[in-house]
Protein backbone atom coordinates (compact mmCIF):
# COMPACT_ATOMS: atom_id res chain seq x y z
CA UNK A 1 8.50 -87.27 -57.77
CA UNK A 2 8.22 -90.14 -60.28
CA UNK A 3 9.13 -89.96 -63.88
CA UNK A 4 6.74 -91.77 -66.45
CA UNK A 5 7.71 -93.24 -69.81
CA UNK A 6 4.91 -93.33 -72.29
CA UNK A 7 5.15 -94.07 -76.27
CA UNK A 8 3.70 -91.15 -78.13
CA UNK A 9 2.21 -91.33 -82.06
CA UNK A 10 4.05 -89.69 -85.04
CA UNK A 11 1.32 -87.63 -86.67
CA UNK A 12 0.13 -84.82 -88.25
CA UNK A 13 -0.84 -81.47 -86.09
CA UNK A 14 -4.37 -81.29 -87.71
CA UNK A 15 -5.31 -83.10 -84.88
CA UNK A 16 -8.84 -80.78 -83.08
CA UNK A 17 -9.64 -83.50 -80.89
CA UNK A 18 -9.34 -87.20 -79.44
CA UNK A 19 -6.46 -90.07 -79.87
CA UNK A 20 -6.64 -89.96 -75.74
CA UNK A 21 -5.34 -93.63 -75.81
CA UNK A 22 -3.29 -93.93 -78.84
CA UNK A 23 0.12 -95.14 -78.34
CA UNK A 24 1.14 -95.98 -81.55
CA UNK A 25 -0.11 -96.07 -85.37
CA UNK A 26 -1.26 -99.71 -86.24
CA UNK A 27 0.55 -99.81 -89.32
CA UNK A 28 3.33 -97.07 -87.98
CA UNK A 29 5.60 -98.66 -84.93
CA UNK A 30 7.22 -95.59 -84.72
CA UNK A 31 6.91 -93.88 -81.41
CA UNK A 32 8.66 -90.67 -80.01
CA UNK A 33 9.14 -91.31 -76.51
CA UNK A 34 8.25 -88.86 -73.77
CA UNK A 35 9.01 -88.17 -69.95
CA UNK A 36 6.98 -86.19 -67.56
CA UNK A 37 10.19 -85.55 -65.66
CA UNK A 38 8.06 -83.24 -62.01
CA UNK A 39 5.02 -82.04 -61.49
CA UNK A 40 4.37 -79.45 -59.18
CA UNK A 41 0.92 -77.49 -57.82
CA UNK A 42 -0.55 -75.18 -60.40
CA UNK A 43 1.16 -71.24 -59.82
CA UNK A 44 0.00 -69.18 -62.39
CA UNK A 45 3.06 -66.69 -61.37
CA UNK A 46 4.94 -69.37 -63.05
CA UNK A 47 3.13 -69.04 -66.58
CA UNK A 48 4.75 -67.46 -69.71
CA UNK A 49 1.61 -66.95 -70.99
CA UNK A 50 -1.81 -68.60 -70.45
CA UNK A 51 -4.96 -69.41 -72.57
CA UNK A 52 -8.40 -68.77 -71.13
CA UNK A 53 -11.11 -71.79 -71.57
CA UNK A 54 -14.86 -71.22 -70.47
CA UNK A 55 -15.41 -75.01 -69.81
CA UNK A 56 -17.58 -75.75 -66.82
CA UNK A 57 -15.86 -77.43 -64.53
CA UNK A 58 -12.45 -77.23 -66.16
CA UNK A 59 -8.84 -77.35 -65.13
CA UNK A 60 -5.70 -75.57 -65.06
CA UNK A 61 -2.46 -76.87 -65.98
CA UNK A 62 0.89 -75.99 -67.55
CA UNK A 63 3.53 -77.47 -69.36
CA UNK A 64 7.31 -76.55 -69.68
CA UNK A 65 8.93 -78.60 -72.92
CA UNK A 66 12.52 -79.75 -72.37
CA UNK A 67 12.74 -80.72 -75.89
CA UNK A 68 15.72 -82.99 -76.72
CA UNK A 69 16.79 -84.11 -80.37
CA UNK A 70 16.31 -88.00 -80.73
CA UNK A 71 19.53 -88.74 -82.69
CA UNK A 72 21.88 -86.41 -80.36
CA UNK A 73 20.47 -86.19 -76.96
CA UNK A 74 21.57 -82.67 -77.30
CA UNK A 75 18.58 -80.27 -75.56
CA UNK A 76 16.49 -77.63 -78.20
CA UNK A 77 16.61 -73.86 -76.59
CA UNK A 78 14.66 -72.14 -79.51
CA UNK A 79 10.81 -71.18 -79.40
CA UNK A 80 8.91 -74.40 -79.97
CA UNK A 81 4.68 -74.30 -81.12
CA UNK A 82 2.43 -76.27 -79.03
CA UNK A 83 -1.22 -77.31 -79.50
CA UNK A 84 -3.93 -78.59 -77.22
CA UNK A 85 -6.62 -80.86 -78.63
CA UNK A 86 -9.35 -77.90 -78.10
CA UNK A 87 -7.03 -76.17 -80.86
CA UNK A 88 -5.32 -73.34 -78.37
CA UNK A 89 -2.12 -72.86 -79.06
CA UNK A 90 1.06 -71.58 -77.85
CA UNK A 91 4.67 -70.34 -79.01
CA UNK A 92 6.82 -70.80 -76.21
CA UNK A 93 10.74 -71.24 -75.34
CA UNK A 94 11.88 -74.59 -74.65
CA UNK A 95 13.38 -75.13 -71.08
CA UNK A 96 11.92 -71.42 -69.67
CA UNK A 97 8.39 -70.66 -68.89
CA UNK A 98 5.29 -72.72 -68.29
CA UNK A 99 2.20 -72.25 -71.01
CA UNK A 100 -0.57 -72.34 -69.32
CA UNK A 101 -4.68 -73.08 -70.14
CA UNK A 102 -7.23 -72.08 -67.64
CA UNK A 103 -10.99 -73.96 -67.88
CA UNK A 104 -10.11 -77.04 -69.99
CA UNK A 105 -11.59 -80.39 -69.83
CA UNK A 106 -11.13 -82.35 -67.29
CA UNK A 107 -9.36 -85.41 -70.01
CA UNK A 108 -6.89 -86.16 -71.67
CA UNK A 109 -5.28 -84.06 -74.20
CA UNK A 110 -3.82 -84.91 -77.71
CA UNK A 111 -0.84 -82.03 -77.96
CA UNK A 112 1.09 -81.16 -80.61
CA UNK A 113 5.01 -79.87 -80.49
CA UNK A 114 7.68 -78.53 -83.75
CA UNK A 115 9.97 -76.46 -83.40
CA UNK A 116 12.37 -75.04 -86.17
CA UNK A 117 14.59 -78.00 -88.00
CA UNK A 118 12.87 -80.61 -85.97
CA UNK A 119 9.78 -83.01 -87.98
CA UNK A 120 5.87 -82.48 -86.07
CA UNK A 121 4.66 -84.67 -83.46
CA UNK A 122 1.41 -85.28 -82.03
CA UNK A 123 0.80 -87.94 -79.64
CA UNK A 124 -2.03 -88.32 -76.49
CA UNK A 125 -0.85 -86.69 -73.71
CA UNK A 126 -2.83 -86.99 -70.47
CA UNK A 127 -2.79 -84.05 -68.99
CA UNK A 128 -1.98 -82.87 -65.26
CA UNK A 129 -4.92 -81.44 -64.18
CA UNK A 130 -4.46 -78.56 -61.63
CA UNK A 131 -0.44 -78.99 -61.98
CA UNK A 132 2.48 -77.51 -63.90
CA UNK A 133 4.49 -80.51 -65.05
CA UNK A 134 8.20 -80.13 -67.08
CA UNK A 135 7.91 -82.90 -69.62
CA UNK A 136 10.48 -84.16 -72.38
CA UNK A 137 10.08 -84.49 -75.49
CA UNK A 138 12.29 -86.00 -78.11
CA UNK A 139 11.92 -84.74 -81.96
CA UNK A 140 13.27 -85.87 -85.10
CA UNK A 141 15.28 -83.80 -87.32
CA UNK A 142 13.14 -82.36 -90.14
CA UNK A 143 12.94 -84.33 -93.87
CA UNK A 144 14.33 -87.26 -91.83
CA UNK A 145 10.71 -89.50 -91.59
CA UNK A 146 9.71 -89.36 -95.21
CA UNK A 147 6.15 -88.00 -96.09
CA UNK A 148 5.13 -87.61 -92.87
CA UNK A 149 2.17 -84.95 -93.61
CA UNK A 150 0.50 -87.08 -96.36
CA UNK A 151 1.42 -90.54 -94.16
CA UNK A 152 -0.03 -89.45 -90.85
CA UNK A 153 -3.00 -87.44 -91.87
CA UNK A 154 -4.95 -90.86 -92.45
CA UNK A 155 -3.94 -92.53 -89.39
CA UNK A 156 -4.32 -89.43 -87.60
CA UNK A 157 -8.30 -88.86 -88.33
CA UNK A 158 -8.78 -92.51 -87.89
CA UNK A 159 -7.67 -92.58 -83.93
CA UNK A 160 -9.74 -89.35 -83.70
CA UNK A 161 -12.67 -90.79 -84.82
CA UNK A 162 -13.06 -93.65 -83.52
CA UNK A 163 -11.91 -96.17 -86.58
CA UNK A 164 -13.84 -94.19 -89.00
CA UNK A 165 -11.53 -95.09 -91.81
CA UNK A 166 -13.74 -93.74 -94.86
CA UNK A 167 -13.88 -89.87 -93.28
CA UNK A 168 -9.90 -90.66 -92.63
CA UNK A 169 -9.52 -91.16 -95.91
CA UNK A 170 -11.29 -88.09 -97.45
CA UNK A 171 -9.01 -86.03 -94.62
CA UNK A 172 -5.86 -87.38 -96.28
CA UNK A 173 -7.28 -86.90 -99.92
CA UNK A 174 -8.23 -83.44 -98.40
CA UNK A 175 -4.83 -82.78 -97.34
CA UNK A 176 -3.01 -83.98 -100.16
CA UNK A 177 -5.16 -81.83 -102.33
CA UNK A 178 -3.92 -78.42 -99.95
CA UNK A 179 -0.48 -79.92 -100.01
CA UNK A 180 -0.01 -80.38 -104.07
CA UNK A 181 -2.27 -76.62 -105.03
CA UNK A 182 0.70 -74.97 -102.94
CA UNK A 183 3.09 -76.62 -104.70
CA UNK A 184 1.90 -75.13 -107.84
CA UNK A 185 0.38 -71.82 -106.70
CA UNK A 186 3.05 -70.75 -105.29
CA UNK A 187 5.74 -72.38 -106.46
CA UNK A 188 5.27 -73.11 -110.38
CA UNK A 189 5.68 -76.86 -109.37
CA UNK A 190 3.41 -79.66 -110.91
CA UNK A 191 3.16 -82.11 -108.44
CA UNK A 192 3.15 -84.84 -111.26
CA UNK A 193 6.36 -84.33 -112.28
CA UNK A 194 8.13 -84.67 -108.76
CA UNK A 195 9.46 -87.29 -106.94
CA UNK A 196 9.24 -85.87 -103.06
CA UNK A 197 11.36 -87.67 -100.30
CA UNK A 198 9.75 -85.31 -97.82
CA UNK A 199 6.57 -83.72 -97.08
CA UNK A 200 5.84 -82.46 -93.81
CA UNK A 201 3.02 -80.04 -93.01
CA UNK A 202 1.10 -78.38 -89.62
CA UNK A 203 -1.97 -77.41 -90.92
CA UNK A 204 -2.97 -75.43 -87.63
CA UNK A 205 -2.88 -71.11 -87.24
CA UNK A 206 0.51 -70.17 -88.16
CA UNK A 207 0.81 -73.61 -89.86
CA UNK A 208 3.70 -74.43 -92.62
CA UNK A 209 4.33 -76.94 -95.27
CA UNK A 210 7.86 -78.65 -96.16
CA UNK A 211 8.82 -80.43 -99.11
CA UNK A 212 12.00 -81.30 -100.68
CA UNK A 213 12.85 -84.28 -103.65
CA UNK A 214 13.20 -84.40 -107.47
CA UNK A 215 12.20 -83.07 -110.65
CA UNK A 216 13.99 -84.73 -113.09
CA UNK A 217 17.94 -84.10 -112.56
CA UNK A 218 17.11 -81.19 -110.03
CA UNK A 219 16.60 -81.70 -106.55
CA UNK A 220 14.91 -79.00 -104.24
CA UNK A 221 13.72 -78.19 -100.62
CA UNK A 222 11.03 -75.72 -100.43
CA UNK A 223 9.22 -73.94 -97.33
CA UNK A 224 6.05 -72.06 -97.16
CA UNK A 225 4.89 -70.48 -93.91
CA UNK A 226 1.40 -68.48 -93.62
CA UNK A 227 0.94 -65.97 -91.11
CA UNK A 228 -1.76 -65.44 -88.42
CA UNK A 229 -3.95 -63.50 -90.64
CA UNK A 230 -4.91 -66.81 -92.29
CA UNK A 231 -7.43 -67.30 -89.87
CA UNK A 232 -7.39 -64.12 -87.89
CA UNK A 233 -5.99 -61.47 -86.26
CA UNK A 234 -4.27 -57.85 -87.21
CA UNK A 235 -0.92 -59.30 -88.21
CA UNK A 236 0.99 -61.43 -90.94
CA UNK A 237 3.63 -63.08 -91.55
CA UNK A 238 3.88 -65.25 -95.06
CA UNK A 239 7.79 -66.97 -95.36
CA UNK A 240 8.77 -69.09 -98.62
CA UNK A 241 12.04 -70.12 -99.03
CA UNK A 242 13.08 -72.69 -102.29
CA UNK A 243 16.59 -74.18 -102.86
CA UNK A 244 17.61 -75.92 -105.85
CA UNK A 245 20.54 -76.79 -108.58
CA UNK A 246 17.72 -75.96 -111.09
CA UNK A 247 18.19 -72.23 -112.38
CA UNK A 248 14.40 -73.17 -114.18
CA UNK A 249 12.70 -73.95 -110.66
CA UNK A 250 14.04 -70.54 -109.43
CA UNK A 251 12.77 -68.55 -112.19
CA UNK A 252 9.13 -70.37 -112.08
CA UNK A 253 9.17 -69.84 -108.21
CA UNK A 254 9.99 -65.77 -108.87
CA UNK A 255 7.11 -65.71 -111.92
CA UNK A 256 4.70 -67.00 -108.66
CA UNK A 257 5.88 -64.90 -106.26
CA UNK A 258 7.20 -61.73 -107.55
CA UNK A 259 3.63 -60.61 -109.14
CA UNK A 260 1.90 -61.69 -105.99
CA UNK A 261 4.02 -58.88 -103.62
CA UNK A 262 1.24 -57.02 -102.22
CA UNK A 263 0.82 -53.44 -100.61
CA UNK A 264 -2.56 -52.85 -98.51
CA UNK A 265 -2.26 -48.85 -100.36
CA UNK A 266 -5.78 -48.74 -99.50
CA UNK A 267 -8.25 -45.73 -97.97
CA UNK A 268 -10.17 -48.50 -96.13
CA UNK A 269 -10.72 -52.02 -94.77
CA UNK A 270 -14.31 -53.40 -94.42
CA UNK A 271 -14.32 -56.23 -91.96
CA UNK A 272 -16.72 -57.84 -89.28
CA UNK A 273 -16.07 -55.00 -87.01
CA UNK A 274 -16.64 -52.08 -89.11
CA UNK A 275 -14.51 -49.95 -91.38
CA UNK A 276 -11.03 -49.06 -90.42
CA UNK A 277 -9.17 -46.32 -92.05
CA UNK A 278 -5.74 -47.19 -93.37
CA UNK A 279 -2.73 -45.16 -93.43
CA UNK A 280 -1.26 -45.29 -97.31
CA UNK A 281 2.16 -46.66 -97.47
CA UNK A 282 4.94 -45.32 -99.58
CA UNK A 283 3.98 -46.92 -102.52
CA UNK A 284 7.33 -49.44 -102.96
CA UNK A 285 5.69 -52.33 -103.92
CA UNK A 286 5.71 -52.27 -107.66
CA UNK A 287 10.02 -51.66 -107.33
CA UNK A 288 9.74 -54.64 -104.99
CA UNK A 289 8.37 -56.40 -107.26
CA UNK A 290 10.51 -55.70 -109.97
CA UNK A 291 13.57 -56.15 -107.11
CA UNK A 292 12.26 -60.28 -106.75
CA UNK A 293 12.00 -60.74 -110.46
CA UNK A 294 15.99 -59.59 -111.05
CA UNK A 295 17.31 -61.81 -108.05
CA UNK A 296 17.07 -59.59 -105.20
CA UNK A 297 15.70 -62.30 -102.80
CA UNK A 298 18.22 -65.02 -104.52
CA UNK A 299 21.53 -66.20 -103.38
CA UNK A 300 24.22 -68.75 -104.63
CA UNK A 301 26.43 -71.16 -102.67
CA UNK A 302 27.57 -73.36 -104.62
CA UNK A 303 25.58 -75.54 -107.30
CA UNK A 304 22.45 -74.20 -105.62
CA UNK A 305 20.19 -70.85 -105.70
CA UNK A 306 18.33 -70.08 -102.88
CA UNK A 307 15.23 -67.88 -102.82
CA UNK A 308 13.99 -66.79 -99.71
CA UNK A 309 11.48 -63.85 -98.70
CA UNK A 310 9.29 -63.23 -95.82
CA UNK A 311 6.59 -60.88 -96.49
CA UNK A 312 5.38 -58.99 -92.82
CA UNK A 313 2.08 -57.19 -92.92
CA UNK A 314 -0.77 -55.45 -90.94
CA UNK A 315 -3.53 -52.83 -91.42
CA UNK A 316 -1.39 -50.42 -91.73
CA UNK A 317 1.54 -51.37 -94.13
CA UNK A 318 3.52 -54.09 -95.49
CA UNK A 319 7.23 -54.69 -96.03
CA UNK A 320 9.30 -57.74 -98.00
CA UNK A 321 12.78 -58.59 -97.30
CA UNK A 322 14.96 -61.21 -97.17
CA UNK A 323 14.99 -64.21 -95.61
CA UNK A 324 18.14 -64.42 -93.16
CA UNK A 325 17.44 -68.03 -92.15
CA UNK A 326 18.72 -71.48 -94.03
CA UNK A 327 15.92 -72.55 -96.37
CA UNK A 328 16.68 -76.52 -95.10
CA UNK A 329 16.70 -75.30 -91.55
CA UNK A 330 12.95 -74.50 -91.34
């Protein structure tokens, strides 16, 4: 089997559609290189999981991510997000199973792969129509390309629509916009006051937002993940995590946080499909509350504080704790 070599485009996973030819930014020359290493016939046995299309005429094919990190060489075994331009998405394990569509178009692709410390890439992948293919991938550590969310957003838009550089340019605005109201909804942070190094962002289901740089003396890295439930289905999960020298950027981040703990203590849910009837809770969110606003969710190692929650929800109930990971790792 033969191994092919194609230049891929840094950008932002906002991407729904298009940038089948792109192979690199016009004012970027950054590429990330990738290798479709074998192909094989298409065995749905073989599929971790698989996402159902209802195109007429469409295609099967699967994809198994060898991801390797660009600076090391050294191969990624964590669960990695990837995204098809018809926005279908998949969490899957780097180097195990295939994930799989069913009934796509017959074209080519524009996919999207992160995974946990590494930055997002997006880059026109044709894909192997009727086959499973192993392809690899090669990422860049995290808050090591500068403000790649804010950067690549423009660019991004413009190879999906065709060199429309005015609606490009009301998608970055549009993004910047989301980017800067999280900063100060939930973190207390004016985005005029901060110098940011990095800014990274997948603005997809599940999607995140990175930032880390300077407010004056401090420096901080911040993360904010939101759930599923942001655009559907039964379960959340909302992460934040914030480290900084700055005891002041703490206590603003608790004052937007702590109050916002919530508890779905409720007799029922209206939604689109009716009325569902909700189990109360024990009612602990108030002492939770009250738990993030003294520190509970803070740790010190050295000159810097760390807060860092993840909030899990559903219908039923809802539960804070702490954050186990390394804020900087996200």
């Amino acid at each position: 089997m033969k191994t092919y070599l194609v230049p891929a485009v840094i950008a932002l996973t906002l991407l729904s559609a298009g940038c089948q030819n792109a192979t690199q930014t016009p004012d970027n020359n950054e590429t990330i290189p990738y290798a479709i290493l074998s192909t094989q016939p298409y065995n749905n046995s073989l599929c971790g999981g698989t996402g159902f299309h209802y195109e007429e005429g469409g295609v099967k094919t699967g994809l198994r991510l060898i991801i390797k990190d660009a600076e090391t060489q050294e191969n990624f075994t964590g669960r990695a997000k990837v995204t098809l331009s018809d926005s279908s998405q998949g969490s899957i394990f780097a180097g195990e199973s295939y994930s799989c569509d069913e009934g796509l178009r017959p074209q080519s692709e524009v996919l999207s792969v992160y995974a946990q410390g590494y930055s997002p890439a997006v880059f026109a992948f044709p894909i192997t129509e009727n086959q499973l293919a192993d392809v690899e991938v090669s990422l860049q550590k995290s808050c090591t390309q500068g403000l790649t969310c804010l950067k690549d957003t423009e660019e991004s838009m413009r190879l999906e629509l065709a060199g429309n550089k005015t609606e490009a340019q009301i998608a970055r605005e549009n993004t910047k916009q989301y980017f800067e109201n999280i900063l100060l909804e939930n973190f207390g942070i004016n985005p005029a006051e901060i110098q940011l190094t990095c800014a990274e962002c997948d603005m997809g289901r599940g999607g995140y937002i990175k930032a880390a740089g300077t407010i004056g003396n401090a420096t901080f890295t911040l993360y904010r993940r939101t759930g599923w439930c942001r655009t559907g289905g039964g379960d959340c999960g909302n992460t934040i995590c914030l480290t900084t020298n700055s005891d002041e950027l703490i206590q603003k981040a608790e004052n937007k946080i702590c109050p916002n703990i919530y508890s779905l203590n409720q007799t029922e849910v209206n939604t689109e499909e009716g009325v569902y009837t909700v189990v109360p809770v024990s009612d602990t969110t108030n002492q939770t509350r009250v738990n993030c606003l003294t520190g509970a969710y803070t740790t010190t190692n050295g000159d810097t504080k760390t807060l860092a929650l993840i909030q899990e929800a559903n219908r039923y109930n809802s539960a804070v704790k702490p954050l186990t990971a390394n804020c900087i790792e996200q």
